[in-house]
Protein backbone atom coordinates (compact mmCIF):
# COMPACT_ATOMS: atom_id res chain seq x y z
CA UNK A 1 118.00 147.65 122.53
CA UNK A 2 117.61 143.85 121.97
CA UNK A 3 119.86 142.02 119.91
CA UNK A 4 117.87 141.65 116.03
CA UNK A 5 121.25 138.91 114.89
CA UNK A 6 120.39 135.59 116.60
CA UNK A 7 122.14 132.70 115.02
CA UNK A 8 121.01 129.14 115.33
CA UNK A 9 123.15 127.96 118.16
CA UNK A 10 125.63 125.10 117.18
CA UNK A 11 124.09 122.89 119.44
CA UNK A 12 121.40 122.59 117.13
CA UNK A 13 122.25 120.83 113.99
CA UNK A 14 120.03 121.22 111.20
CA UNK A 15 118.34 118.15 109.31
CA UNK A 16 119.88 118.13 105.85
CA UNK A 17 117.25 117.14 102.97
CA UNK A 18 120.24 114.70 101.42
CA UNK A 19 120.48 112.64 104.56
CA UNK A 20 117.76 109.69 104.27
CA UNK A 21 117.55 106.71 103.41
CA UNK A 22 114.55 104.92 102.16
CA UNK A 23 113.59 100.97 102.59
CA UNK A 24 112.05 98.45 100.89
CA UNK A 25 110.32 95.02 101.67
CA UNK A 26 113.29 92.91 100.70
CA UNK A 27 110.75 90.84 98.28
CA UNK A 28 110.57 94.32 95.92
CA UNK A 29 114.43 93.65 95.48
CA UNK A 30 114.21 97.58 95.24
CA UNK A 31 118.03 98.80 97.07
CA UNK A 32 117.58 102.07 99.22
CA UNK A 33 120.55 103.06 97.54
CA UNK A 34 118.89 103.69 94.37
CA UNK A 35 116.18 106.67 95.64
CA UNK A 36 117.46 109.69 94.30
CA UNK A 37 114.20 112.03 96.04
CA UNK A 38 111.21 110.59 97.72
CA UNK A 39 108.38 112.99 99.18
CA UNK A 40 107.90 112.45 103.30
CA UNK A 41 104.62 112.08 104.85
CA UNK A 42 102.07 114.85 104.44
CA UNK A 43 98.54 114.97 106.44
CA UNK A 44 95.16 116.76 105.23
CA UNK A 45 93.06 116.67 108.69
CA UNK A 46 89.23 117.99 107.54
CA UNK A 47 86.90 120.33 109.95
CA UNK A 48 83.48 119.32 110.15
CA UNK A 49 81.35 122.03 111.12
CA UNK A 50 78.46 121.90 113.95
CA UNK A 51 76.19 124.97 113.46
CA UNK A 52 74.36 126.74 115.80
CA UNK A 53 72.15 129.64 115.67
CA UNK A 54 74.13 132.35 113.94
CA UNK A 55 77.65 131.28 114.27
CA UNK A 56 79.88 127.78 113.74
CA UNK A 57 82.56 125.88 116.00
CA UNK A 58 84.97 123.64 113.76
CA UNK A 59 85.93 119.79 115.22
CA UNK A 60 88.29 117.79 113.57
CA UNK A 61 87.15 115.75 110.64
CA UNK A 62 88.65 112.91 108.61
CA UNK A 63 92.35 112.52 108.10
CA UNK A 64 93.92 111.13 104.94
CA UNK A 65 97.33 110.84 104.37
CA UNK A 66 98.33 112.50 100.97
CA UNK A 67 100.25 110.60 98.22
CA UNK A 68 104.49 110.67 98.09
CA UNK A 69 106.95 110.65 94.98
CA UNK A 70 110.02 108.62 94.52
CA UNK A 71 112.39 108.80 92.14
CA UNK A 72 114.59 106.16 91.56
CA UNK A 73 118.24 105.84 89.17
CA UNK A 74 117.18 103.28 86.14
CA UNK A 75 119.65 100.45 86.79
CA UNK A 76 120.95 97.81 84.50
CA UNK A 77 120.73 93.89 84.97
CA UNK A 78 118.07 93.42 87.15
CA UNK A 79 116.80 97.20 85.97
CA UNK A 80 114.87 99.78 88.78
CA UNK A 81 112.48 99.38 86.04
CA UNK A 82 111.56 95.64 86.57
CA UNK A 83 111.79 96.03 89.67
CA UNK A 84 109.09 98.68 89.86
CA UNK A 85 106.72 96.52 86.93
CA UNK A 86 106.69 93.57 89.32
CA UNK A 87 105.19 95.68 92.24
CA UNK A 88 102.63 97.02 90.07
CA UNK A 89 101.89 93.47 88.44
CA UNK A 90 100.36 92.68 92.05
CA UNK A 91 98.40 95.77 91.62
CA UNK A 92 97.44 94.81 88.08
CA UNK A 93 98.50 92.99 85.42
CA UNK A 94 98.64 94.60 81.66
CA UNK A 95 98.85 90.65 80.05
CA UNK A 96 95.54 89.76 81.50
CA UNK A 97 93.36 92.47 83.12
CA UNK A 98 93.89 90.53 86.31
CA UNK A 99 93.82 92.93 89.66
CA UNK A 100 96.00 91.67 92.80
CA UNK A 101 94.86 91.69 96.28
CA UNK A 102 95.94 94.17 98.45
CA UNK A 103 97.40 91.65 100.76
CA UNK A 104 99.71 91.34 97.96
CA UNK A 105 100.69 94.51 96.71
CA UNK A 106 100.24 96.82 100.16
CA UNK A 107 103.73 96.97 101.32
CA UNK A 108 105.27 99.01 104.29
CA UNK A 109 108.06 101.22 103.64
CA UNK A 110 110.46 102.54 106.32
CA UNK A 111 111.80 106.61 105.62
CA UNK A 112 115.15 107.62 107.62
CA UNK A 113 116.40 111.00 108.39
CA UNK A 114 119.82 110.60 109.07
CA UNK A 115 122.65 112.96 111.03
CA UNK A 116 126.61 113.82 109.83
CA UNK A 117 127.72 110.59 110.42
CA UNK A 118 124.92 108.21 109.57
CA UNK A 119 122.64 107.75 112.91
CA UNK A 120 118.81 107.38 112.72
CA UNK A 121 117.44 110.77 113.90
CA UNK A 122 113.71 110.31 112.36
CA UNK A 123 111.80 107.40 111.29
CA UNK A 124 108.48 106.77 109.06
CA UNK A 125 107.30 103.28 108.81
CA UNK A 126 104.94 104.42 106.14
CA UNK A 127 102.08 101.39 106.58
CA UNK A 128 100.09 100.23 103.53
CA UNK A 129 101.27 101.99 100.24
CA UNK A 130 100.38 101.35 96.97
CA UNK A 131 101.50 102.44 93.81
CA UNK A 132 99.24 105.16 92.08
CA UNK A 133 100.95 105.98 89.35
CA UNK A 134 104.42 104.78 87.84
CA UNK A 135 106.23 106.96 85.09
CA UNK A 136 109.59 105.10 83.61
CA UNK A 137 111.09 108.13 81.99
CA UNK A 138 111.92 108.67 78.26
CA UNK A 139 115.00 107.98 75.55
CA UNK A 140 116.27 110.93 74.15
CA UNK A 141 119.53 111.21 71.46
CA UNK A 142 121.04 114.72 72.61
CA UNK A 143 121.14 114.07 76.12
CA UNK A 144 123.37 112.12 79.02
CA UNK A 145 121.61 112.03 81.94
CA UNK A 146 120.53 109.32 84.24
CA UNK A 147 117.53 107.43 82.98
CA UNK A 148 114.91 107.72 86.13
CA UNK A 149 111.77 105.69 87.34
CA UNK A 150 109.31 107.92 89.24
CA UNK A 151 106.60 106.19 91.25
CA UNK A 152 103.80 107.92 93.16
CA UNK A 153 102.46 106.05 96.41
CA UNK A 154 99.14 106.14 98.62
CA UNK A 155 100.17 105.19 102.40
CA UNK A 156 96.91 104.28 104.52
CA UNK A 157 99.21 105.88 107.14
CA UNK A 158 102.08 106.85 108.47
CA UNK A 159 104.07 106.96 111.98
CA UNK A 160 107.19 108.49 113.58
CA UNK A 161 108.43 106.64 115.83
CA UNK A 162 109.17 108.41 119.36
């Protein structure tokens, strides 16, 4: 009878979801050490289909690399949230209507699994993003937790590095 209990051998150390780090362009001013969560890179691959006669064969189609959250703590003095409002304002500016060019606001961002004691065991340079959306929390009376910023962002793509 074969053995049903087998237990992830020790020598295999699991990723832990609390072990990344996150990096900026150091013009953002944005510090890694203020991500709380941030997505990592998803993929949708399409099929395109090629007919013939009475049945179908599937070849891949167009690949688009989905959209990521981060959530960042709300600093004070310069504030996560200014931070954040001056990379949008290269997106767009409220003031004026005035949109940015995307040399200007594209940025690349570098994600970092880490192990136990704080070595690189994954990278993402995560090429091209753009904010899509930017949420900067809300005031409320009865509670104490940590004000948040929460930013969604479009990569044109993404790579792991070898």
């Amino acid at each position: 009878m074969a053995d049903m209990f087998r237990p992830v051998p020790i020598e295999q150390e699991p990723k832990r979801k609390n072990r990344f780090v996150l990096e900026f362009p150091t013009e953002l001013g944005i510090e890694s050490f203020l991500v709380q969560t941030s997505g990592k890179p998803s993929l949708e691959i399409g099929s395109t289909e090629i007919p013939y006669m009475n049945t179908s064969t599937w070849v891949a189609g167009r690949s688009v690399w989905q959209t990521m959250d981060i959530t960042f703590i709300d600093v004070i003095g310069p504030s996560t949230t200014q931070k954040v409002m001056e990379w949008v304002r290269l997106h767009f500016e409220s003031a004026t209507g005035r949109m940015g060019y995307a040399i200007g606001y594209k940025k690349n961002l570098v994600l970092k699994a880490l192990d136990p004691v704080g070595v690189e065991v994954e990278k993402w340079t995560l090429i091209g993003c753009q904010i899509t959306s930017a949420s900067f929390d809300d005031f409320d009376y009865s509670a104490d937790d940590l004000a948040m910023v929460n930013i969604t962002i479009q990569p044109d793509r993404c790579l792991l590095a070898a």
